[in-house]
Each structure stands twice: as C-alpha cells, then as structure tokens.
PDB file of N, CA and C in Angstrom:
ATOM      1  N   UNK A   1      54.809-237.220 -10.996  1.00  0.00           N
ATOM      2  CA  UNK A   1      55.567-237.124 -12.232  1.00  0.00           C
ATOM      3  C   UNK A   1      57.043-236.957 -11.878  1.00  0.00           C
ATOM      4  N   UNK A   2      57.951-237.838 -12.494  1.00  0.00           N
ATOM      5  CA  UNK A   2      59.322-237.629 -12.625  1.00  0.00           C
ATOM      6  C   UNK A   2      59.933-237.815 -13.552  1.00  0.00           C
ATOM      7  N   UNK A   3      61.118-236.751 -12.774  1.00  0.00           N
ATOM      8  CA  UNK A   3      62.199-236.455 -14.560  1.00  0.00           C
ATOM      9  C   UNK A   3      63.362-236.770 -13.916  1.00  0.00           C
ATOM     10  N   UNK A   4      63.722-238.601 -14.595  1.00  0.00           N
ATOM     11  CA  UNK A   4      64.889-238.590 -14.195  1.00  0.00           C
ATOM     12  C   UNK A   4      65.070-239.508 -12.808  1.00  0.00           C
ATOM     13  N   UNK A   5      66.198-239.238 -12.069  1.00  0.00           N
ATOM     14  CA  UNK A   5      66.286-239.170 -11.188  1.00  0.00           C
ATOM     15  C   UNK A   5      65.263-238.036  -9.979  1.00  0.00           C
ATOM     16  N   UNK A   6      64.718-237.490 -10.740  1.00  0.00           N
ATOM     17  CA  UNK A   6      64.773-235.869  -9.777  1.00  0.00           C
ATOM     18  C   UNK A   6      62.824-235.641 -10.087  1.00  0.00           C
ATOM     19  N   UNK A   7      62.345-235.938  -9.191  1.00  0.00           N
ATOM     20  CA  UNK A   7      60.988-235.247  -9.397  1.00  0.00           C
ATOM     21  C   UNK A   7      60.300-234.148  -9.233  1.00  0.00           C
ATOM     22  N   UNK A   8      59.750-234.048 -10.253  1.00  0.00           N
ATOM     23  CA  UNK A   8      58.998-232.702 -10.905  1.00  0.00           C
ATOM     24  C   UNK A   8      58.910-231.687  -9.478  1.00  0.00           C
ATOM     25  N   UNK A   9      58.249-231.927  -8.446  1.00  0.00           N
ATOM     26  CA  UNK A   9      57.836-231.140  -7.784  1.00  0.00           C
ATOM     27  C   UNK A   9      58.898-230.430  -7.088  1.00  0.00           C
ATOM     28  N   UNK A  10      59.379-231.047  -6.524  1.00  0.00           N
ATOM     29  CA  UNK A  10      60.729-230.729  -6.135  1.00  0.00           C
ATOM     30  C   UNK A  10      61.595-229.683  -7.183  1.00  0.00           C
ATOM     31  N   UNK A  11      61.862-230.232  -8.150  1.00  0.00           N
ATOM     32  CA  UNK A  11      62.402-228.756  -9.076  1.00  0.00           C
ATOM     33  C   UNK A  11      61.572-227.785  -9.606  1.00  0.00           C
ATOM     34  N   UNK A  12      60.349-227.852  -9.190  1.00  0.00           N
ATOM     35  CA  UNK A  12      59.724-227.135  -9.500  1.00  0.00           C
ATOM     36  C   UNK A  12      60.085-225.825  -7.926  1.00  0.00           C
ATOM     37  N   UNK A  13      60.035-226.549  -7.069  1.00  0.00           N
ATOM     38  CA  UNK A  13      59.682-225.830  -5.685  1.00  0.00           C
ATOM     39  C   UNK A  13      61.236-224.997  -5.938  1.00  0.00           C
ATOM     40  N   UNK A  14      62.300-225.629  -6.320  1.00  0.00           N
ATOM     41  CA  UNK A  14      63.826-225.014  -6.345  1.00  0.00           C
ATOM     42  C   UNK A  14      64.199-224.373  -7.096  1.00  0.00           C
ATOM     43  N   UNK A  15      62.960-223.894  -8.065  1.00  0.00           N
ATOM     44  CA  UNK A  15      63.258-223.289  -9.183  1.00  0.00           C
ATOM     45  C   UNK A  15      64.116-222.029  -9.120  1.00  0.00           C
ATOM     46  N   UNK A  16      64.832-221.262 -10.051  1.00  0.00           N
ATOM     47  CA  UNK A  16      65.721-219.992  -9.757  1.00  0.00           C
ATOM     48  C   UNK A  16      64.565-218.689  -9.779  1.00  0.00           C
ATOM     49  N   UNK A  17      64.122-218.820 -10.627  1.00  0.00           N
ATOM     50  CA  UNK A  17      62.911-217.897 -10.556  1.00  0.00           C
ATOM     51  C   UNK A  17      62.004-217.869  -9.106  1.00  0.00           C
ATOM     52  N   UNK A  18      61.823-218.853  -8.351  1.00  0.00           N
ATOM     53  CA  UNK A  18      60.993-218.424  -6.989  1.00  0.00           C
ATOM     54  C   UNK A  18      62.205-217.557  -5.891  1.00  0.00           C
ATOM     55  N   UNK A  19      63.490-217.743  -6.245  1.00  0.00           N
ATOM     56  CA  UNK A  19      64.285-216.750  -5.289  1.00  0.00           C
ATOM     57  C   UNK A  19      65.064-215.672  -5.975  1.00  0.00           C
ATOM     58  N   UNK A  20      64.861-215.740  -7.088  1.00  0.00           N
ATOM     59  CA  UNK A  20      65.592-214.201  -8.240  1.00  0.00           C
ATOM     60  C   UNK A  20      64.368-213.230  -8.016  1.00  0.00           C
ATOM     61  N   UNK A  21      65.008-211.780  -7.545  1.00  0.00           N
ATOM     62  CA  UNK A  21      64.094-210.751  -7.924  1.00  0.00           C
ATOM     63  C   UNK A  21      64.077-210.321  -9.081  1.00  0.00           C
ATOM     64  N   UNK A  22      62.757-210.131  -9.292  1.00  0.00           N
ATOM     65  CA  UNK A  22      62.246-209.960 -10.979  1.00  0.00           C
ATOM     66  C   UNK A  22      63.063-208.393 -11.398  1.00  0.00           C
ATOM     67  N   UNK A  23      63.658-208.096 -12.766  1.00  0.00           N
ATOM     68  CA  UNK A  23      64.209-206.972 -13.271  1.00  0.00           C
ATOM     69  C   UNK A  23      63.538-206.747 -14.061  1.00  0.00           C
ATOM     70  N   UNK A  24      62.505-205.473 -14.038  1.00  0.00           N
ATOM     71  CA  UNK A  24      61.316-204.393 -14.757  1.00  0.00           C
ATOM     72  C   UNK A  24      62.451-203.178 -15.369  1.00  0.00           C
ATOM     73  N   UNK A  25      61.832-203.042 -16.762  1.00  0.00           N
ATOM     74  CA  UNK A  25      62.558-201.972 -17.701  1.00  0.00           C
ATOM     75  C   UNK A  25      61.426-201.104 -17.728  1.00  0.00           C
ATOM     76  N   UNK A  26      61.716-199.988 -18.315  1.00  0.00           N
ATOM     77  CA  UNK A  26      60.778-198.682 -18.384  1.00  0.00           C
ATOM     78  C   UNK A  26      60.839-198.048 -19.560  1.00  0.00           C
ATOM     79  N   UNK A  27      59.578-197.848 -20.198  1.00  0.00           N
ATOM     80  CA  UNK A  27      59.645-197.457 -21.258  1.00  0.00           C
ATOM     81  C   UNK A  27      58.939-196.357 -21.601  1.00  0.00           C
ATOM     82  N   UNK A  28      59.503-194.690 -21.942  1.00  0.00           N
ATOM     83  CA  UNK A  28      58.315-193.796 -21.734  1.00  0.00           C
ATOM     84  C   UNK A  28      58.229-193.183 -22.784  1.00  0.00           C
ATOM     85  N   UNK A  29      57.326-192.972 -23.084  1.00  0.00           N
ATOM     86  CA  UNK A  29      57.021-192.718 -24.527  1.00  0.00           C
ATOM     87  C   UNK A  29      56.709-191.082 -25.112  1.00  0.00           C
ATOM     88  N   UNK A  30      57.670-190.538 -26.154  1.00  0.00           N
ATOM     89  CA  UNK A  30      57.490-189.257 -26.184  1.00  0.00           C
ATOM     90  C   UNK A  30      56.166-188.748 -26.362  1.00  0.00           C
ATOM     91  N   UNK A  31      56.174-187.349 -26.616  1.00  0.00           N
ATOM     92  CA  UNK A  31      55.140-186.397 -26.458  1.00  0.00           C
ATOM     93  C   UNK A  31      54.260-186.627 -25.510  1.00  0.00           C
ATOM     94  N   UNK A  32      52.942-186.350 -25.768  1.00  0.00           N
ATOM     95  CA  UNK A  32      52.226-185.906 -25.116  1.00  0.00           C
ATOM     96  C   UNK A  32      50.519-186.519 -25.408  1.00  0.00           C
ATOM     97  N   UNK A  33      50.032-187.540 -24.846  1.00  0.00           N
ATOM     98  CA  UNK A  33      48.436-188.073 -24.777  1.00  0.00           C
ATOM     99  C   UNK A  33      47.751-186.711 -24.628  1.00  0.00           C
ATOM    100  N   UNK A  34      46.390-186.915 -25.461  1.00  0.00           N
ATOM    101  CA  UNK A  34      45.543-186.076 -25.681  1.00  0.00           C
ATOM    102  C   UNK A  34      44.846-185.959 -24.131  1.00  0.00           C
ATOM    103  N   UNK A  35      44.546-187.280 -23.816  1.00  0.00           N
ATOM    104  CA  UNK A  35      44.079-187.250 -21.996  1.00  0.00           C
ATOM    105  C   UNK A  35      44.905-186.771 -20.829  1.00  0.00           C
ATOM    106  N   UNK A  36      45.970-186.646 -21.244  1.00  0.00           N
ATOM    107  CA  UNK A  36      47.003-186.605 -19.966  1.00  0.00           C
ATOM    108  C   UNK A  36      47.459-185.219 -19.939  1.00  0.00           C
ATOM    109  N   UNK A  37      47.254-184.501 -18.772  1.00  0.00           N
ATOM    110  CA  UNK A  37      47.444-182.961 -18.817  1.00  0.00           C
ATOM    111  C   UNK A  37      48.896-183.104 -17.640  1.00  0.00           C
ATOM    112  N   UNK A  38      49.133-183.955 -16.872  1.00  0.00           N
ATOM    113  CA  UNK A  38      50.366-183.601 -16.558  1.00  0.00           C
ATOM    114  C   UNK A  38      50.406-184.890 -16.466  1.00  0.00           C
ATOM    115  N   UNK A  39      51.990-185.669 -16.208  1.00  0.00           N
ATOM    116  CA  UNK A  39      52.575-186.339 -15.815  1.00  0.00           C
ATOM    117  C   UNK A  39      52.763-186.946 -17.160  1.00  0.00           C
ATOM    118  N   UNK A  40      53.810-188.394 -17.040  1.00  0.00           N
ATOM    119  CA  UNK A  40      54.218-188.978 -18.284  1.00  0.00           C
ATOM    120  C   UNK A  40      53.620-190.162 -18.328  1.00  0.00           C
ATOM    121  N   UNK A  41      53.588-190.442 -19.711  1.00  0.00           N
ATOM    122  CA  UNK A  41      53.068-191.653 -20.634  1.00  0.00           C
ATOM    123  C   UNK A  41      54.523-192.663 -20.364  1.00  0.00           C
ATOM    124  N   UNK A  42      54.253-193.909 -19.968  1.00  0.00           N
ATOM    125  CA  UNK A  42      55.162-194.869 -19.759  1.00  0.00           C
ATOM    126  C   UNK A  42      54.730-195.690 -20.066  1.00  0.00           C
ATOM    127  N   UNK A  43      55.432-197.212 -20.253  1.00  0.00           N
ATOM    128  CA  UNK A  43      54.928-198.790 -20.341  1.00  0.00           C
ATOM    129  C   UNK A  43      56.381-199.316 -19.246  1.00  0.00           C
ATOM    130  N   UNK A  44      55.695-200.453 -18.517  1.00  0.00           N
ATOM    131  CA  UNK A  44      56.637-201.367 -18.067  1.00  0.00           C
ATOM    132  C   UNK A  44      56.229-202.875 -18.423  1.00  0.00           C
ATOM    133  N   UNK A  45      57.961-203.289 -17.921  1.00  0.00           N
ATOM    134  CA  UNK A  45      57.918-204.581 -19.137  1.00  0.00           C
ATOM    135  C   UNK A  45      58.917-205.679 -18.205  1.00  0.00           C
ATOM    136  N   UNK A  46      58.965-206.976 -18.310  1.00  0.00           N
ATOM    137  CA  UNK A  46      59.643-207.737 -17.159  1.00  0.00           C
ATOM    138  C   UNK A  46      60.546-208.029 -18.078  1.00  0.00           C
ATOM    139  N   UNK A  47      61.844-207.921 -17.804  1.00  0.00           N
ATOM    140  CA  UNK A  47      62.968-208.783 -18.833  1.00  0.00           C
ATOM    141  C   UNK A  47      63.117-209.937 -18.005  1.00  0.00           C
ATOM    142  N   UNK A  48      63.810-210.793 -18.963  1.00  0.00           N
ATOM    143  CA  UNK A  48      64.405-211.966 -19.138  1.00  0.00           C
ATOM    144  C   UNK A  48      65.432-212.288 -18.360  1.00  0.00           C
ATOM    145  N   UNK A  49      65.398-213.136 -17.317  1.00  0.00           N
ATOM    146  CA  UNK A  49      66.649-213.468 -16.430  1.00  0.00           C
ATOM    147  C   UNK A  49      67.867-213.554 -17.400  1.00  0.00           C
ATOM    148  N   UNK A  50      69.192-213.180 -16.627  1.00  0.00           N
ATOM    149  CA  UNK A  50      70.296-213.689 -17.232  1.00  0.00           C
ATOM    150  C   UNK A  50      70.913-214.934 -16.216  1.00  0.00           C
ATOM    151  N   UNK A  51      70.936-215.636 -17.773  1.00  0.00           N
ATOM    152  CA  UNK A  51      71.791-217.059 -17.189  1.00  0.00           C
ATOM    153  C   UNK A  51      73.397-217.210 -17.516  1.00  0.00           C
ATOM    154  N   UNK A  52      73.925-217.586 -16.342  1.00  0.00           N
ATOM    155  CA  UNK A  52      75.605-217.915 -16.118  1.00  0.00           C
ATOM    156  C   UNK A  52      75.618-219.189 -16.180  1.00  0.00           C
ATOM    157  N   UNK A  53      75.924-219.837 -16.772  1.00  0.00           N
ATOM    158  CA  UNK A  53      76.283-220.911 -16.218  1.00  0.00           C
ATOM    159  C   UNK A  53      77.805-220.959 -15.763  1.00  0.00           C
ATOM    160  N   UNK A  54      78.299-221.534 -15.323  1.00  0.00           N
ATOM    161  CA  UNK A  54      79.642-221.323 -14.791  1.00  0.00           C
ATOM    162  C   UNK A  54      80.423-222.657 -15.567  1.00  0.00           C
ATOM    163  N   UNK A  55      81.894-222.157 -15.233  1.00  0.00           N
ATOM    164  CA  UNK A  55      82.525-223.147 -16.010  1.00  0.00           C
ATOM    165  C   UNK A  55      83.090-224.067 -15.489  1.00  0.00           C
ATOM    166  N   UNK A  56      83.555-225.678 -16.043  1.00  0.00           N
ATOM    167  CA  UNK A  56      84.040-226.671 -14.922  1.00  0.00           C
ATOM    168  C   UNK A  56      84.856-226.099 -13.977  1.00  0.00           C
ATOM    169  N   UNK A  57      85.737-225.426 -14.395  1.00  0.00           N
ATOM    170  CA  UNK A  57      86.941-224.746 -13.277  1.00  0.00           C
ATOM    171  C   UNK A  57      86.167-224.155 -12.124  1.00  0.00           C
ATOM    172  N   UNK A  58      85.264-223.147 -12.321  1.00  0.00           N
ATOM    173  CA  UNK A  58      84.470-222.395 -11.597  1.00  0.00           C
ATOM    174  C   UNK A  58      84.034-223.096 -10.580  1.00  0.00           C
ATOM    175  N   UNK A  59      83.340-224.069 -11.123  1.00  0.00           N
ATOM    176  CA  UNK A  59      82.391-225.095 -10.000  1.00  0.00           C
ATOM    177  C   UNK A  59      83.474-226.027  -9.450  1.00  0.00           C
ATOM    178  N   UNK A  60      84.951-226.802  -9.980  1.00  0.00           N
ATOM    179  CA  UNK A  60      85.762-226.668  -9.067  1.00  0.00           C
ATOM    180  C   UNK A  60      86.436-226.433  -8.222  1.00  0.00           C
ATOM    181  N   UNK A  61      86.497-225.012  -8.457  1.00  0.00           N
ATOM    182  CA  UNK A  61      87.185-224.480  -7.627  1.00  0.00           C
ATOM    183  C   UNK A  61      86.295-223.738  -6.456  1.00  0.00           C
ATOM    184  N   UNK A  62      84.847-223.452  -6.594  1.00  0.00           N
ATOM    185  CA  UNK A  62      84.036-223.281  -5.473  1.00  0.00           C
ATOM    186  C   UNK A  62      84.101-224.749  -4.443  1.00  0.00           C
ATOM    187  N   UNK A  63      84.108-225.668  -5.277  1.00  0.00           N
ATOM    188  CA  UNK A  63      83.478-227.149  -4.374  1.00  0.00           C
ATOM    189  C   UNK A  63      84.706-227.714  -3.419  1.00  0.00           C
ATOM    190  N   UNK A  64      86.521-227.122  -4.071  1.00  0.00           N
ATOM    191  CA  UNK A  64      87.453-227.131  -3.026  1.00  0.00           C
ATOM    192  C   UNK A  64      87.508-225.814  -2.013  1.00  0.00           C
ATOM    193  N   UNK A  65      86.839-224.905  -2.378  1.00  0.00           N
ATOM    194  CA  UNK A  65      86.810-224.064  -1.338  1.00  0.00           C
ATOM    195  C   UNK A  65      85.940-224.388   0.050  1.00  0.00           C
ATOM    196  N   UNK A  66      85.096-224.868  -0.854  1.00  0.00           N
ATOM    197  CA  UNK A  66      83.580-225.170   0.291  1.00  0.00           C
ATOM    198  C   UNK A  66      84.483-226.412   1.312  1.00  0.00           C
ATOM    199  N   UNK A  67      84.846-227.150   0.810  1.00  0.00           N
ATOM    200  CA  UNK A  67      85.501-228.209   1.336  1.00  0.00           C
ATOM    201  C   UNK A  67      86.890-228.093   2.131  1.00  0.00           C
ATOM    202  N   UNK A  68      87.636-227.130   2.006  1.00  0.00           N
ATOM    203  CA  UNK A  68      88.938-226.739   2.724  1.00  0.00           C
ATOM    204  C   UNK A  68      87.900-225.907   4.105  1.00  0.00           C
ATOM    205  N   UNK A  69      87.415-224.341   3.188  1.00  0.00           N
ATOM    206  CA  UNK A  69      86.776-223.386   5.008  1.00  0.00           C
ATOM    207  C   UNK A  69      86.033-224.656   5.761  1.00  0.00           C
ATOM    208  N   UNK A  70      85.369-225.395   4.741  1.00  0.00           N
ATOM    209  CA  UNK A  70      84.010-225.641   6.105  1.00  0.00           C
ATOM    210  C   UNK A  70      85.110-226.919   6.610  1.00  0.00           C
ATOM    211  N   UNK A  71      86.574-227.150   6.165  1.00  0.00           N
ATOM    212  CA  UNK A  71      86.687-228.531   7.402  1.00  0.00           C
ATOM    213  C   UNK A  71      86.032-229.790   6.888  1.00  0.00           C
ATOM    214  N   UNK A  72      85.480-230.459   5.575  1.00  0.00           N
ATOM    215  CA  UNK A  72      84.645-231.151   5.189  1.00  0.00           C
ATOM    216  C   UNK A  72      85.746-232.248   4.899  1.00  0.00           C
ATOM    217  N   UNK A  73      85.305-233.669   5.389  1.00  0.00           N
ATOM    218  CA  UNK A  73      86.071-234.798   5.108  1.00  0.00           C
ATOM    219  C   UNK A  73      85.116-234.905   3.494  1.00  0.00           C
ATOM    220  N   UNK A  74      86.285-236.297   3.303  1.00  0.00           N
ATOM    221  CA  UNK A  74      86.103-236.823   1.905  1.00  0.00           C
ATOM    222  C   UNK A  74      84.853-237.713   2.185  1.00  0.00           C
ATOM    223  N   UNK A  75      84.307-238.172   2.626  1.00  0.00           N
ATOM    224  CA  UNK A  75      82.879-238.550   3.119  1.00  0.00           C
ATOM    225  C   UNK A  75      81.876-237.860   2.748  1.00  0.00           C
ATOM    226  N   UNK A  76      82.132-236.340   3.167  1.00  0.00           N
ATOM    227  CA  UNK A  76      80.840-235.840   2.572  1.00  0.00           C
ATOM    228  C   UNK A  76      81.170-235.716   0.933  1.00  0.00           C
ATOM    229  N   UNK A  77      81.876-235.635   0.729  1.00  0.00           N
ATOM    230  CA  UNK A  77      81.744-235.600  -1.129  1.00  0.00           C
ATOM    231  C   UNK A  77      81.042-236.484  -1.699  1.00  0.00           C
ATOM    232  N   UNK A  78      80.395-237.734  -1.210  1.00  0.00           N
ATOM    233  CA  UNK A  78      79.746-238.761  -1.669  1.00  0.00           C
ATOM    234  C   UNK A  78      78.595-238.222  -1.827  1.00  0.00           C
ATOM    235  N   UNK A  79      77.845-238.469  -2.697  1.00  0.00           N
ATOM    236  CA  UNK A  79      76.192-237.572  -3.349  1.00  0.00           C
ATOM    237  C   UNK A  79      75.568-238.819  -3.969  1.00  0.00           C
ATOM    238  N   UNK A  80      74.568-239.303  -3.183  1.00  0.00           N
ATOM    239  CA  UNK A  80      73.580-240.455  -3.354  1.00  0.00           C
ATOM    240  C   UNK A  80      72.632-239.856  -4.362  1.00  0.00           C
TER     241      UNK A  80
END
C-alpha cells in the first residue's frame, strides 16, 4: 500500500510516536475507598502528544544551518 509518493510502511516504521516518550497524568481521587485501609485511590491516564509544527522561517533557517556547520555543497540539497 502507498500514499503518494511515500509508502505506508515506511511511515508507518518513522512514525513520531515510535520515538516520543509517552506523557502519563495522575489522577487521585479524594477521600477514602471502603476497601482501602492505607494508601491512595488514583487513576492514570496517557495524554495526547503535543504537536509543533514549525514555521517556514524555522525550517529555513535550521536547513541553512545544517548546511553552513556540516560543510554541505549545493549538491546535496537535491532530494529525489
């Protein structure tokens, strides 16, 4: 299956989620369970990645940086 130029598996494998560590919230809940003689009543819960996207400038101005430190001719800027 492909999307595009770009097939499925492949963005699947590059996804942001297989290298973002997951961020768990905590939720503890007052008083006191009839079963529970010590310790606390909690729930945990996975939030929702936050997405940046960055702005043209941003990604400009990373892609002349990358290109001035690393020494990169105008050759490699070509993207097949």
């Amino acid at each position: 299956d492909s999307l595009g130029l770009f097939d499925r598996g492949k963005i699947d494998v590059f996804a942001e989620e297989n290298y973002a560590t997951p961020k768990y919230f905590y939720r503890f809940l007052p008083g006191r369970a009839p079963l529970l003689h010590t310790g606390v009543l909690y729930g945990i819960g996975k939030m929702k990645p936050e997405v940046n996207v960055p702005s043209l400038n941003e990604v400009h101005t990373f892609i002349r940086d990358l290109f001035v430190k690393a020494h990169l001719s105008a050759e490699c800027s070509i993207v097949c």
